[in-house]
Structures are given as structure tokens and as C-alpha cells.
Protein backbone atom coordinates (compact mmCIF):
# COMPACT_ATOMS: atom_id res chain seq x y z
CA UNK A 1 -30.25 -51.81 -11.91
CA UNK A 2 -32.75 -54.68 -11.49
CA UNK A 3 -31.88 -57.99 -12.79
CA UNK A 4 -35.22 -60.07 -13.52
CA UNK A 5 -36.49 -63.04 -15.21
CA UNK A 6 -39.26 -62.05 -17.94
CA UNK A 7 -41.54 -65.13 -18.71
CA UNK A 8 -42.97 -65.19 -21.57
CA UNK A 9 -45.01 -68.33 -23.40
CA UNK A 10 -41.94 -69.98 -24.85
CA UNK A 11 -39.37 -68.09 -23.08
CA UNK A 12 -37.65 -66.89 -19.08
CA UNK A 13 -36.08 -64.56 -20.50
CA UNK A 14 -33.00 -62.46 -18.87
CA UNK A 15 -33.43 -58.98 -18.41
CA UNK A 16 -31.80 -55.61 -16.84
CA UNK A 17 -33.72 -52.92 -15.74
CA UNK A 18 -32.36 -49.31 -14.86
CA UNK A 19 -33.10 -45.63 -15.14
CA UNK A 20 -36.04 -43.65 -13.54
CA UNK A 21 -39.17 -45.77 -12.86
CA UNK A 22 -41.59 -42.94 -14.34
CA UNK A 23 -39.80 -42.47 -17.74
CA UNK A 24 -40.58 -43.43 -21.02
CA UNK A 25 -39.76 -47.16 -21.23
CA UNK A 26 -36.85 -47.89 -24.23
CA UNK A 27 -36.09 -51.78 -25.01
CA UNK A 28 -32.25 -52.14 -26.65
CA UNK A 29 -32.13 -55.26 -28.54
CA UNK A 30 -28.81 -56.69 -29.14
CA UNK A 31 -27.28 -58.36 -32.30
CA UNK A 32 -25.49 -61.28 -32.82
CA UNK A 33 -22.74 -62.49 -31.96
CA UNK A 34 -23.42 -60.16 -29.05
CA UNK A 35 -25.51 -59.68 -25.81
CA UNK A 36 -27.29 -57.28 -23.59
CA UNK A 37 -23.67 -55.63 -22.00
CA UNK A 38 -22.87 -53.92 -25.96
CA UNK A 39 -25.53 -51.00 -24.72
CA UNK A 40 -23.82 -50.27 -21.56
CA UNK A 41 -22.11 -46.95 -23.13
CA UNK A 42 -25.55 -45.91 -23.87
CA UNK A 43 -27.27 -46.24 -20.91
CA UNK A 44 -26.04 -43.48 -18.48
CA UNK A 45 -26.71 -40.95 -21.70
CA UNK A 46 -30.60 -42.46 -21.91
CA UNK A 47 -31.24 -42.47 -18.28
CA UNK A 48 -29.75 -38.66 -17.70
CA UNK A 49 -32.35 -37.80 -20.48
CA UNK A 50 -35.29 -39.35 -17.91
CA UNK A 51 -35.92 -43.12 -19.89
CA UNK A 52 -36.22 -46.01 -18.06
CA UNK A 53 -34.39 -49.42 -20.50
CA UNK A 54 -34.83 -52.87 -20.64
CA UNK A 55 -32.29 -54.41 -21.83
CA UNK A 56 -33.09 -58.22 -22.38
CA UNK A 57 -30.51 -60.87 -24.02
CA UNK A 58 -32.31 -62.64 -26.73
CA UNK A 59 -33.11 -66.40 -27.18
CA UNK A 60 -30.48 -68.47 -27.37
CA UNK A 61 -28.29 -65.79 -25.22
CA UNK A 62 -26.80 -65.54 -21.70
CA UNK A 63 -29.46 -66.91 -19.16
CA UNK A 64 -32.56 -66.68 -21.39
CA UNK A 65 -33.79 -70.29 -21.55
CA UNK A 66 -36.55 -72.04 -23.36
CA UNK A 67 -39.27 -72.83 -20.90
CA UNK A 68 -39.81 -76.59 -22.53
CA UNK A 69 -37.15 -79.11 -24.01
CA UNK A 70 -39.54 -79.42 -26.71
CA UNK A 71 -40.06 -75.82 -28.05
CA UNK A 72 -38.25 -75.79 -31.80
CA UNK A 73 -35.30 -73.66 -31.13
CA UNK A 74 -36.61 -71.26 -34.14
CA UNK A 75 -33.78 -68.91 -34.88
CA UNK A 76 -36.40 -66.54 -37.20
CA UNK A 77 -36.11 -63.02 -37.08
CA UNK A 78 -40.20 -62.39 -36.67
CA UNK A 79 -39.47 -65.14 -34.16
CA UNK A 80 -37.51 -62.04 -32.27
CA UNK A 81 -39.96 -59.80 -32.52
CA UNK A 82 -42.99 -61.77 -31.60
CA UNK A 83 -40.54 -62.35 -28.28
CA UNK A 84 -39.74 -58.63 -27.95
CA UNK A 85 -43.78 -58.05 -27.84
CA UNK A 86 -44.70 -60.69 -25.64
CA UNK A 87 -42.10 -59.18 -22.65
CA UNK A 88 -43.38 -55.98 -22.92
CA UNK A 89 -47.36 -57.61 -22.61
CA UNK A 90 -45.96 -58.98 -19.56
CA UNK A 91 -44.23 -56.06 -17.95
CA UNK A 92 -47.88 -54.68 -18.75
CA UNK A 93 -46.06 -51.75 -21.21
CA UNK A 94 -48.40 -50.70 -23.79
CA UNK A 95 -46.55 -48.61 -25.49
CA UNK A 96 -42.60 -47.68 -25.46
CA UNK A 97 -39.71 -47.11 -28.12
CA UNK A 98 -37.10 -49.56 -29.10
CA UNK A 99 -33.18 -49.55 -30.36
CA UNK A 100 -32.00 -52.46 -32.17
CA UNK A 101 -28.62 -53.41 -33.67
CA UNK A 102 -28.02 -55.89 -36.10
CA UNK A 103 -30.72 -59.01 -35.44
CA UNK A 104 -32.16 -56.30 -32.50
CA UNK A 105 -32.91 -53.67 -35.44
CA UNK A 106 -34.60 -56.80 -38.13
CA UNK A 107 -36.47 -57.51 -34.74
CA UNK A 108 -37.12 -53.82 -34.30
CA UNK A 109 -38.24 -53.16 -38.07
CA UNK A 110 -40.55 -56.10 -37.60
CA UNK A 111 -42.12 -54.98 -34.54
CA UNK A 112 -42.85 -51.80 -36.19
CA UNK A 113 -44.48 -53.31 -39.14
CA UNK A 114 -46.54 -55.66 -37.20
CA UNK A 115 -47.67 -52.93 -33.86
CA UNK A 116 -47.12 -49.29 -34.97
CA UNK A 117 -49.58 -48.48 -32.54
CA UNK A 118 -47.28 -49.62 -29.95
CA UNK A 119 -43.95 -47.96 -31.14
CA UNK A 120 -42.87 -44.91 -30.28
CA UNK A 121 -39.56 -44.61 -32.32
CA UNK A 122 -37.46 -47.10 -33.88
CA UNK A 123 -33.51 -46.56 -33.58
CA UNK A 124 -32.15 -49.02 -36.11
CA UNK A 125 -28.08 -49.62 -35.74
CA UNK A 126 -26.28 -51.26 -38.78
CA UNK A 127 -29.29 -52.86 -40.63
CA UNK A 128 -31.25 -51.21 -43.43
CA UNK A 129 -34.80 -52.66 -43.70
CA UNK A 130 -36.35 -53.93 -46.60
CA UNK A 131 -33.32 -56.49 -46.47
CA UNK A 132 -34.62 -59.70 -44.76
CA UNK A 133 -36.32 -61.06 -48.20
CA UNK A 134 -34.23 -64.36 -49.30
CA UNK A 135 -34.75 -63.06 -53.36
CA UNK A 136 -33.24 -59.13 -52.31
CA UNK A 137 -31.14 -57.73 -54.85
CA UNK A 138 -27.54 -57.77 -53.96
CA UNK A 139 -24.09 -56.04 -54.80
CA UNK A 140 -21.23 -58.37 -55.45
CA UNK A 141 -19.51 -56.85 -52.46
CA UNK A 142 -22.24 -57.40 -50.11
CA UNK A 143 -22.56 -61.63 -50.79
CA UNK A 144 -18.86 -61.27 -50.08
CA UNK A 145 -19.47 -59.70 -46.56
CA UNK A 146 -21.77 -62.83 -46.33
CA UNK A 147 -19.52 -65.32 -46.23
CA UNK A 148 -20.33 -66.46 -42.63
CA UNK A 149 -23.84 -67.26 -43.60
CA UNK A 150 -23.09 -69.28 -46.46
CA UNK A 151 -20.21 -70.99 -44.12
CA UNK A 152 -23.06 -71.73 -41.67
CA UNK A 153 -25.15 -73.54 -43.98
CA UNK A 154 -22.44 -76.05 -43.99
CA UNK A 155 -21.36 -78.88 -42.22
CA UNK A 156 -18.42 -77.28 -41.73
CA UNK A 157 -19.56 -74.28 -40.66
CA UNK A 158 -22.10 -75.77 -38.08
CA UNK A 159 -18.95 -77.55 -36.81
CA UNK A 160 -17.42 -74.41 -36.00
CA UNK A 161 -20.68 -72.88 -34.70
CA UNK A 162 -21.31 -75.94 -31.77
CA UNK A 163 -17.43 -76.51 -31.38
CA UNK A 164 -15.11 -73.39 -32.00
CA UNK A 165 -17.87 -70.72 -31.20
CA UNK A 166 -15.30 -68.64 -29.58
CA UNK A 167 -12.33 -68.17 -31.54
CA UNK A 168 -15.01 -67.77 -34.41
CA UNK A 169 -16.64 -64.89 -32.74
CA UNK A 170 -13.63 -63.73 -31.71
CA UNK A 171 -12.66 -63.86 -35.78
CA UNK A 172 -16.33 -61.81 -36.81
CA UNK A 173 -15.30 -59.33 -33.90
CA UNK A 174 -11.81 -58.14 -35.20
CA UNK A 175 -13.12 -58.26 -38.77
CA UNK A 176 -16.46 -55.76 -38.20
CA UNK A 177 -14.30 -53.64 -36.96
CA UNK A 178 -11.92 -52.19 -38.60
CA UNK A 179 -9.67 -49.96 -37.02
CA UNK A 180 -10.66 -50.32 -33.50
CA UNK A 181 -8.99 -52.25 -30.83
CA UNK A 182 -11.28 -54.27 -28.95
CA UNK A 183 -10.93 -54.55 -25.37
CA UNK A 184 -10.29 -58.16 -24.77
CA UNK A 185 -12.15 -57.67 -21.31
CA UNK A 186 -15.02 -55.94 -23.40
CA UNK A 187 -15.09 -59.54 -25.94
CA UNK A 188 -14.79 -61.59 -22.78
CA UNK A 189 -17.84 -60.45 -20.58
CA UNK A 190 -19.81 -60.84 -23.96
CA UNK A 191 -18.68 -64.09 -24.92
CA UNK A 192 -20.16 -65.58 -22.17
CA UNK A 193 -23.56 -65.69 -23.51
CA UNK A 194 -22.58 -67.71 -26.70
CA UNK A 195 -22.15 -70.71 -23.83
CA UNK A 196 -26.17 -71.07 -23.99
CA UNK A 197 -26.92 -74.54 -24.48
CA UNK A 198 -29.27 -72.92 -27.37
CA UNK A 199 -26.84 -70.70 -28.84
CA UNK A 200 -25.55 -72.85 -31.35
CA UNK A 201 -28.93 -73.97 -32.63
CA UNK A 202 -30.92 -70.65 -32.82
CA UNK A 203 -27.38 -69.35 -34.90
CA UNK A 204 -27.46 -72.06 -36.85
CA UNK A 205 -31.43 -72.14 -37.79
CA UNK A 206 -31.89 -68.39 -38.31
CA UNK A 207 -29.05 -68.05 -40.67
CA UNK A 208 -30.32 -71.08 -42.42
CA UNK A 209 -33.91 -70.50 -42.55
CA UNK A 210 -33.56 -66.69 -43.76
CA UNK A 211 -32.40 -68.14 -47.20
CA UNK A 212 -34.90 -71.04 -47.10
CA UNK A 213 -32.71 -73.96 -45.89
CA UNK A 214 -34.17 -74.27 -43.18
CA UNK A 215 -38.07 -75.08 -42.37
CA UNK A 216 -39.96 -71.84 -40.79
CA UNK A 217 -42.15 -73.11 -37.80
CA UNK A 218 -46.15 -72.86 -38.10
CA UNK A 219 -46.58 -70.69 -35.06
CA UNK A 220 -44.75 -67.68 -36.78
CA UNK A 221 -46.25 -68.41 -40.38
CA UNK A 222 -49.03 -65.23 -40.14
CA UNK A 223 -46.46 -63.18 -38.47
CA UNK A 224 -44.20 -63.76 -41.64
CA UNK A 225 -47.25 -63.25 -43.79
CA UNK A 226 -48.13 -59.69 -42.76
CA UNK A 227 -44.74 -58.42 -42.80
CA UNK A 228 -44.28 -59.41 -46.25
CA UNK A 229 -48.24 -58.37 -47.31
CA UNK A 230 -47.54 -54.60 -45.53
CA UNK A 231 -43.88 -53.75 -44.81
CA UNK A 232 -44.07 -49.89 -45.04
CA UNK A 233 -43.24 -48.57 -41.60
CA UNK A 234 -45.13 -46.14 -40.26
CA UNK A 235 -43.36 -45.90 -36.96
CA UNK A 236 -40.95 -42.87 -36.92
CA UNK A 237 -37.92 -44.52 -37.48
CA UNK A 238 -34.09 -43.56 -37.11
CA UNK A 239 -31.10 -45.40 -39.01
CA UNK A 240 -27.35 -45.29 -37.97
CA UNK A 241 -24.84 -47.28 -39.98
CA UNK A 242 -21.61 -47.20 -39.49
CA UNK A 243 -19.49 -46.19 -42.50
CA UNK A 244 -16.91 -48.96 -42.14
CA UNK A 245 -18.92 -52.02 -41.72
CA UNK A 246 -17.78 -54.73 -43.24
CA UNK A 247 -20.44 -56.77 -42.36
CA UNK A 248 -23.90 -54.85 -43.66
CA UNK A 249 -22.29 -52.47 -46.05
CA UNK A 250 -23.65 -49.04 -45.85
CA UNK A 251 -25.55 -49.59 -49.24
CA UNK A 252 -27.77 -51.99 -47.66
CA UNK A 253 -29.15 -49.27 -45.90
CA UNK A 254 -29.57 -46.28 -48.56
CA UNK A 255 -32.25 -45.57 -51.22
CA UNK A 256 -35.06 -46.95 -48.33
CA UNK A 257 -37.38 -44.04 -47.88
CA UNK A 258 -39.70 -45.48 -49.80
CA UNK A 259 -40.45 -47.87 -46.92
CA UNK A 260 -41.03 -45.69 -44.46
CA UNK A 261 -43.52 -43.01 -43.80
CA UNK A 262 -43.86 -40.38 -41.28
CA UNK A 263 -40.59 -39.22 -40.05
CA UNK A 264 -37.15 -41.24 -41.43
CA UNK A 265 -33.48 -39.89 -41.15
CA UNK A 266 -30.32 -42.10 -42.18
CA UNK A 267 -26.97 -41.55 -41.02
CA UNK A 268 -23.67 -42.51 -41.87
CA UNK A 269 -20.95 -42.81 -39.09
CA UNK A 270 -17.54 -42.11 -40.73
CA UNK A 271 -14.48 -44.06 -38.87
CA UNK A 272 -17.09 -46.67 -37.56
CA UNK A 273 -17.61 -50.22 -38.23
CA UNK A 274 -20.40 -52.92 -37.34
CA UNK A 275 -20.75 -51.84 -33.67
CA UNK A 276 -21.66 -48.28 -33.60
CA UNK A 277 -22.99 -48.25 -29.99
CA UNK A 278 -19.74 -49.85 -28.73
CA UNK A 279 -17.17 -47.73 -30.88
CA UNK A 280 -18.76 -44.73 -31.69
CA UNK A 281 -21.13 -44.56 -28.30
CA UNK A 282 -21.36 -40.46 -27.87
CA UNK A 283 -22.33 -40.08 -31.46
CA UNK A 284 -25.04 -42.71 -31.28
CA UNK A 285 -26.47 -41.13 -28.61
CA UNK A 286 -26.24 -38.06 -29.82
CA UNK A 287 -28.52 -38.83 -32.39
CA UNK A 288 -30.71 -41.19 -30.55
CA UNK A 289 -31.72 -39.07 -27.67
CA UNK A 290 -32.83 -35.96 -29.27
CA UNK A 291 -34.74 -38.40 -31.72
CA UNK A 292 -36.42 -40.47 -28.83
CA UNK A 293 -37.38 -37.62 -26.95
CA UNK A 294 -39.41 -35.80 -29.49
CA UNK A 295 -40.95 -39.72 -30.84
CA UNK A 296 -42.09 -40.33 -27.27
């Protein structure tokens, strides 16, 4: 496993590297609150099938750094895309598939809108698409599940966000999921990464700004533009939710076909909460590789 520094125009951004050097390149894009060690069950299962994975942690997590003091710490989701394409410019990869959970699969959706050419496959883990739009239509039970983001656009909850950040994430951990224990070890390692001196800030501006209280910087404006002009995905495109999340209820991800054409499949991991590729590791890769290899 290589650990390098990616740098991009805004960003050095922390990545590992591992698997064969002549397979198919797969990026896993973590969520939040979470970093690049929640794919670590899935990597010996991707590199036995021949893929080579680059696994980055995302702005505002574990040694990715803004290159300049100056650069708006822009918590958007297109924001995570646009960073997701510039790194694989860089590493000179034209084209290559991607698995994203939670902010890694709005990331991943986005990507796919914005260069299908590009995309291979699109694993999405506990995220439905089509669900990023402030004015969505939503269940009762699903602005419940929301509480955190309505906490964060508080002084309060921006309190807790710069000052508590662990004991709150420790909180959102034992709450998503539901009957699994979670390795204290495992919560730990991760935690780490929410001691970015940007953490706080990109947390705090992209739940903020998704709901429109929060400014959205110029530099993504025509990104957000063409998502929201053309968001059919054309990229074949893979959904996992787990049936027990308690953060993105399953709902959030049915009745989407109609944004996606070419290949789509949905499925619903019984027993499973907002982590599938922690808790439920063999069955998400028993879906994902068999789907990645014949997207490739």
C-alpha cells in the first residue's frame, strides 16, 4: 500500500494506494463523519478480483489540507466531486469506476452526471440520488432522521461541531447503527481525522449551504448548474442501502429509476444500518464486485 499526497488546485490531498498496478483503477469515497479506513473490509475482496483503489480522505479529513489559508473552506457536495475529478486528472486516469458512501456516493452521483464518459460504474452506499435538491419532497420520518442538520445550522450546534466533535460523532455512530457493536478501536482510528483544522468548517458549511443557509462559492456555480439542468445518470449505476438506517431511510432511495438509464439495480440490506461496508462488508462486496467487473 502506497501512501501519497495528491495535489490538486485547491487541495494536497491524502491518499492510499493498493492492489495490482495493471487493474482497473476504483476510487472509494468516504462519508461523513468518517474517513478513508471505513473501506478497509473491502479492499482485500477488490484487489483478489484484479482492481487497483484509491482511497483518498476528503477535504476537511485526516491529512488532506487546503493548499492556501485563503481558499473558502466550501463544504458543497459538487465541491466533492469537482475534487474527486481533479485527483484522478492528476494521477493521469482517464477513465475508472467509483464507490461512494454517504457524502462519497452524492459526490459519486455528481461525478456521474457531470463525466459519464469517464465512469465506469457507480456503487452508491446509503444515499439515493435525486435527493440533494433543498425543495425535495420529504416523509415526516425522514426530517426526523435530520435532526443533526437542522442542529448544525445552529449556534448551538456549531458549538458542538468545533468543541465536542467527538463525543458527537461518537453519538451519530451508535445511533446509525442499530444493532451492531462498534469496535471502539474501529471509532478511534477514524476519529482521528475529525481533528483537521478544516473539519469543523467544511461540516458546518456543507450542511448549511445544502438547504440555502449558507452562500455557494462562484467557482462551483456551473458545476451546480448542469447537475440540476441534466441529472439523469447514464453511468451504470449500483445502489446498496442498508435496511436499518436511521440516518437516510431506505425510502430515500426507492422509486429512482427514472433517473437513471442504462443499467440500475437497488438493494436493500436487511439487519444493516448506515454503514453497510463496515457492518455488512461480505455482502457489499458481493454485490459490488460482480457489478464492477462486468461495468469495467
Amino acid at each position: 500500500m502506497q501512501n501519497v499526497t495528491i495535489t490538486t488546485s485547491q487541495l494536497d490531498i491524502a491518499c492510499r494506494i493498493s492492489g495490482p498496478e495493471d487493474g482497473p483503477p476504483v476510487i472509494l469515497l468516504h462519508g461523513w463523519p468518517d474517513d478513508a479506513l471505513t473501506w478497509n473490509r473491502l479492499l482485500p475482496d477488490l484487489h483478489d478480483a484484479g482492481f487497483r483503489t484509491y482511497v483518498p480522505w476528503l477535504r476537511g479529513c485526516g491529512a488532506t489540507r487546503f493548499r492556501e489559508v485563503d481558499i473558502p473552506r466550501n463544504g458543497q457536495l459538487v465541491a466533492l466531486a469537482h475534487d474527486m475529478l481533479e485527483m484522478m486528472d492528476v494521477l493521469g486516469l482517464s477513465r475508472f469506476s467509483v464507490i461512494g458512501h454517504d457524502w462519497g456516493a452524492r459526490a459519486a452521483y455528481i461525478a456521474s452526471v457531470l463525466a459519464p464518459e469517464r465512469i465506469a460504474g457507480c456503487v452508491a452506499l446509503s444515499v439515493g440520488w435525486g435527493t440533494n435538491d433543498a425543495g425535495q419532497a420529504m416523509s415526516y420520518q425522514q426530517m426526523q432522521h435530520y435532526w443533526y442538520h437542522w442542529l448544525m445550522a445552529l449556534d448551538r450546534g456549531a458549538e458542538l461541531i468545533r468543541n465536542d466533535r467527538q463525543k458527537f460523532m461518537r453519538y451519530i455512530w451508535s445511533i446509525w447503527n442499530p444493532g451492531w457493536q462498534i469496535p471502539e478501536d474501529e471509532f478511534a482510528a477514524t476519529a482521528l481525522a475529525f481533528e483537521n483544522p478544516d473539519w469543523a468548517d467544511i461540516t458546518l458549511h456543507s450542511y448549511r449551504v445544502r438547504w440555502g443557509l449558507a452562500p455557494r462559492s462562484p467557482m462551483f456555480e456551473d458545476l451546480e448548474k448542469r447537475v440540476v439542468a441534466a441529472p439523469i445518470i447514464h453511468v451504470p449505476s449500483l445502489v446498496i442501502h442498508g435496511g436499518d438506517d436511521p440516518c437516510n431511510d431506505p425510502e430515500t432511495s426507492a422509486g429512482k429509476d427514472h433517473l437513471f438509464r442504462g443499467y440500475f439495480r437497488r438493494h436493500v440490506l436487511s439487519g444493516t444500518g448506515h454503514f453497510p461496508q463496515r457492518q455488512s462488508a461480505d455482502a457489499v462486496t458481493e454485490l459490488a464486485v460482480p457489478f464492477l467487473l462486468q461495468s469495467r
